[in-house]
C-alpha atoms as a PDB file:
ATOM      1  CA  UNK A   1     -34.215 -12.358  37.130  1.00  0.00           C
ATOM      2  CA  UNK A   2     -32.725 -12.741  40.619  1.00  0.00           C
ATOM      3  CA  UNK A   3     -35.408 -12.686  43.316  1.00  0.00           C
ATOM      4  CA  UNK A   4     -33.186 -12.782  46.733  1.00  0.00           C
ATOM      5  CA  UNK A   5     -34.195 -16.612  47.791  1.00  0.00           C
ATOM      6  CA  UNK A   6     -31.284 -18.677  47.703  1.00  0.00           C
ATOM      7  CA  UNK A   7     -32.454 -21.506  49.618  1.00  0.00           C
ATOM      8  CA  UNK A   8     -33.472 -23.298  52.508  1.00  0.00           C
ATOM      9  CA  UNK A   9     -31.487 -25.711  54.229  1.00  0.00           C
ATOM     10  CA  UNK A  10     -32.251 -27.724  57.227  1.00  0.00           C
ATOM     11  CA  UNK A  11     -30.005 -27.425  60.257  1.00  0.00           C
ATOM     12  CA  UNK A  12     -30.201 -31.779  61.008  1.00  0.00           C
ATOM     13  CA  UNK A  13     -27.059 -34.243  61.371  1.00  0.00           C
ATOM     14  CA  UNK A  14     -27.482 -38.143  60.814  1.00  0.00           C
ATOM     15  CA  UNK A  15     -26.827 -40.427  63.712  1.00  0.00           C
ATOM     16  CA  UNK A  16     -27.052 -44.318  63.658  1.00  0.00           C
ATOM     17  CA  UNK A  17     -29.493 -46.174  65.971  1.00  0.00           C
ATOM     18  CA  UNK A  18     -27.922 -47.215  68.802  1.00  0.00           C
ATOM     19  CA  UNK A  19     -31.403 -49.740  69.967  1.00  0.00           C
ATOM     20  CA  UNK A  20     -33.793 -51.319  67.832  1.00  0.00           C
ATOM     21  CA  UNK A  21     -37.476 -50.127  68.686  1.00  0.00           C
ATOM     22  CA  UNK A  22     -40.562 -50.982  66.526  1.00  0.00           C
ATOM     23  CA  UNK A  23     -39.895 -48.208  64.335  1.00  0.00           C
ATOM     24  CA  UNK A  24     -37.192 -49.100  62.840  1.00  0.00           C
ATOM     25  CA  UNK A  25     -33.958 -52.062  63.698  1.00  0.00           C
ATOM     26  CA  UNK A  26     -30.396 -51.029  65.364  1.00  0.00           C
ATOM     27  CA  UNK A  27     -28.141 -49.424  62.872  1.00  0.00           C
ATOM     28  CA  UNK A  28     -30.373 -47.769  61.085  1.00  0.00           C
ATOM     29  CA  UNK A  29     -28.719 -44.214  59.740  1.00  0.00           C
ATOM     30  CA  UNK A  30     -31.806 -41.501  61.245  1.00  0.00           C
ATOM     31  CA  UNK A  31     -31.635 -37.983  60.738  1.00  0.00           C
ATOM     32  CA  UNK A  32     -32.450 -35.508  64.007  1.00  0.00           C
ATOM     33  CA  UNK A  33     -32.242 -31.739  64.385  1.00  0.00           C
ATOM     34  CA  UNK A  34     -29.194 -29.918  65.962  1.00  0.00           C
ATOM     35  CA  UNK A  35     -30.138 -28.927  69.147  1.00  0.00           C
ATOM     36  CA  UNK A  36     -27.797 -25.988  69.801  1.00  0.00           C
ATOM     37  CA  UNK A  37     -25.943 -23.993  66.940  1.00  0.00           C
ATOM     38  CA  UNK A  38     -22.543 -23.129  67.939  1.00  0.00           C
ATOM     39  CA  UNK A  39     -20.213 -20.922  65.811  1.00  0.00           C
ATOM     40  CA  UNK A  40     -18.861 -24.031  63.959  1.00  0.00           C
ATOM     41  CA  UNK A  41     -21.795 -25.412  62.729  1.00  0.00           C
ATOM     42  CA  UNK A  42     -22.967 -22.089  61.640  1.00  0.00           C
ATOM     43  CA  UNK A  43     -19.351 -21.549  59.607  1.00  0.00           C
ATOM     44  CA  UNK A  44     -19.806 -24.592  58.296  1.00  0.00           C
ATOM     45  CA  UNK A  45     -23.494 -23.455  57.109  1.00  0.00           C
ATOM     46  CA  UNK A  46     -22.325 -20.546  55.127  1.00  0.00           C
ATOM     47  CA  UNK A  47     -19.584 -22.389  53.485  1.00  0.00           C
ATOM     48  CA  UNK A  48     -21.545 -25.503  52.592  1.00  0.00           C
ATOM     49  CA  UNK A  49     -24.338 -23.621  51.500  1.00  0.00           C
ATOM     50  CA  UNK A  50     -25.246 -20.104  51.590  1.00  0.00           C
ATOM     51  CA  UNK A  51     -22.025 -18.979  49.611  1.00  0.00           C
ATOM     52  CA  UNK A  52     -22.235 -21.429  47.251  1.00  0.00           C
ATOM     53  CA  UNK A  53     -26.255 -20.822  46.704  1.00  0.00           C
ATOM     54  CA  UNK A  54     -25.286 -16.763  46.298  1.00  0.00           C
ATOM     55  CA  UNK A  55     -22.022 -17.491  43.320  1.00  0.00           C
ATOM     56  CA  UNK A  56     -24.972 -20.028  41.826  1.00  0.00           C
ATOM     57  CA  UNK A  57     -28.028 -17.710  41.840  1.00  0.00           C
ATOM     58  CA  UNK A  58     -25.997 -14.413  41.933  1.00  0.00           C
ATOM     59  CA  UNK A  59     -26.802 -12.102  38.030  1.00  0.00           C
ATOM     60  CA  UNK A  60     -23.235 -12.583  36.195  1.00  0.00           C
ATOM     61  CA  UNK A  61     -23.332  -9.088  35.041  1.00  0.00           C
ATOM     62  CA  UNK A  62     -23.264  -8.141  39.326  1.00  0.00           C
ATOM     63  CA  UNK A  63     -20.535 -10.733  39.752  1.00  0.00           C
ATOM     64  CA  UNK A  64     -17.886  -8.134  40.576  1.00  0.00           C
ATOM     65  CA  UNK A  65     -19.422  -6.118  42.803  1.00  0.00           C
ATOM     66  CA  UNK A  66     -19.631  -6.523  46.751  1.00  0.00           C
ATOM     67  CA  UNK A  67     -22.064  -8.668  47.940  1.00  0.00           C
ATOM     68  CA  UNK A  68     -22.677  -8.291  52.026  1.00  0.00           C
ATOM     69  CA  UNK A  69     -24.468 -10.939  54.284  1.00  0.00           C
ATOM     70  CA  UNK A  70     -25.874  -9.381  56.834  1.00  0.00           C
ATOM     71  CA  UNK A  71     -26.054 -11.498  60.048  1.00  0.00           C
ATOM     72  CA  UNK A  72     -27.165 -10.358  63.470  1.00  0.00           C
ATOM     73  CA  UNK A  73     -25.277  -9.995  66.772  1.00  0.00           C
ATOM     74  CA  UNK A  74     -25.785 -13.594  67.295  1.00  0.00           C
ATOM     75  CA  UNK A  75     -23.351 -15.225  69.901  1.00  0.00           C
ATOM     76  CA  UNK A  76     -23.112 -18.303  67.073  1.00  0.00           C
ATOM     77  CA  UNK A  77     -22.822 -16.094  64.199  1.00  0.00           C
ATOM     78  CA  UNK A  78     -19.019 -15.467  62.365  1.00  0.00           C
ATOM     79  CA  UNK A  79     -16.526 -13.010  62.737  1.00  0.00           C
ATOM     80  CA  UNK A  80     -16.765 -10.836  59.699  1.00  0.00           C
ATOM     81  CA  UNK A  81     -13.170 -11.154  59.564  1.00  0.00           C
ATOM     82  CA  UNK A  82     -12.812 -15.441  59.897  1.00  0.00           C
ATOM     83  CA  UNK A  83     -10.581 -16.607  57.703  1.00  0.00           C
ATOM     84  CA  UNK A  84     -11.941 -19.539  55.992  1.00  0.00           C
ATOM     85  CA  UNK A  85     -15.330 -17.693  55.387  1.00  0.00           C
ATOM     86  CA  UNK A  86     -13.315 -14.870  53.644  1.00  0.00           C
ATOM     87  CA  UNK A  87     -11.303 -17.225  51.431  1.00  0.00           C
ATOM     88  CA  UNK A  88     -14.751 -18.996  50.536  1.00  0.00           C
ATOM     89  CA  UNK A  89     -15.950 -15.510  49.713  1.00  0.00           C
ATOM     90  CA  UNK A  90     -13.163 -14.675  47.750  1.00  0.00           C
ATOM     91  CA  UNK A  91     -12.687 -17.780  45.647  1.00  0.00           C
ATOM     92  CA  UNK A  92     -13.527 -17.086  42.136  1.00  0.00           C
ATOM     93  CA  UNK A  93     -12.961 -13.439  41.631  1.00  0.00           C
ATOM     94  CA  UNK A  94     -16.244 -13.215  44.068  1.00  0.00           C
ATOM     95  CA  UNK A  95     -15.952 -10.173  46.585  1.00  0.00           C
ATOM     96  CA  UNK A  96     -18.533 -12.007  49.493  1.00  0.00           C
ATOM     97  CA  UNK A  97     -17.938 -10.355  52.837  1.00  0.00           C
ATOM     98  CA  UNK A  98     -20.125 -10.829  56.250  1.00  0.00           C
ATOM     99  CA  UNK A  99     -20.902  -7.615  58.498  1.00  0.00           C
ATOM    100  CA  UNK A 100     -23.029  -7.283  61.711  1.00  0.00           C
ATOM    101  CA  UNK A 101     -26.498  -5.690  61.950  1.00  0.00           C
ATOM    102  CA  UNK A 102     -25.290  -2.642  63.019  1.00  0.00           C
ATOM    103  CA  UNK A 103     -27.200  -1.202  66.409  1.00  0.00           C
ATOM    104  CA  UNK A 104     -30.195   0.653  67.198  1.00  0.00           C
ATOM    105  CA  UNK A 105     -29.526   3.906  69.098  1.00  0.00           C
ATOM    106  CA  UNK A 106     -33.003   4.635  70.582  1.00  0.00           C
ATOM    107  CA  UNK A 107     -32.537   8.042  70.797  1.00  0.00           C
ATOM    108  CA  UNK A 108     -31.673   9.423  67.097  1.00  0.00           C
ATOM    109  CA  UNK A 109     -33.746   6.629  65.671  1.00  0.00           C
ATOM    110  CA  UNK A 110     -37.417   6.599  67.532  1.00  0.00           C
ATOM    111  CA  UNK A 111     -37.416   9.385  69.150  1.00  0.00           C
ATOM    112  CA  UNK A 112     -36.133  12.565  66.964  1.00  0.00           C
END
């Protein structure tokens, strides 16, 4: 039974060591966390991983069916309507689309 995790993946790119320090000699491949996520990286994110997590973990029986990925209104986050997100989404008979979080209108939601 499907329980909605897919996964967790650290956002971290691998750099080689430019100095030698006691920690560790020059050359040595390291691993740091990106400091700002652009729209790229963040593409890049949900084709690497979060698509591929959903078509792996996703019930067969549901495979047909629409699956959305919510995402904020994130200056980083995809256009629902990028092109290489929707032909990861689509690959394999899958039907994996991204929409906004649509917005909160203060007056018919809090105070009605």
């Amino acid at each position: 039974m499907w329980d909605g995790k897919l996964g967790l993946w650290p956002l971290t790119e691998e750099y080689v060591a430019q100095r030698s320090s006691r920690n560790r000699p020059k050359g040595t491949v390291c691993t740091r966390n990106i400091d700002v996520v652009n729209r790229n990286i963040y593409k890049n994110f949900l084709i690497r991983y979060v698509i591929p997590a959903i078509k792996q973990q996703w019930p067969r029986g549901d495979r047909r069916r629409p699956v959305m990925i919510q995402q904020d209104n994130a200056k980083p986050h995809v256009l629902p309507h990028d092109a290489d997100v929707v032909a990861a989404g689509m690959e394999g008979g899958w039907c994996i689309r991204l929409l906004f979080q649509p917005p909160i209108h203060l007056t018919s939601t809090y105070w009605t």
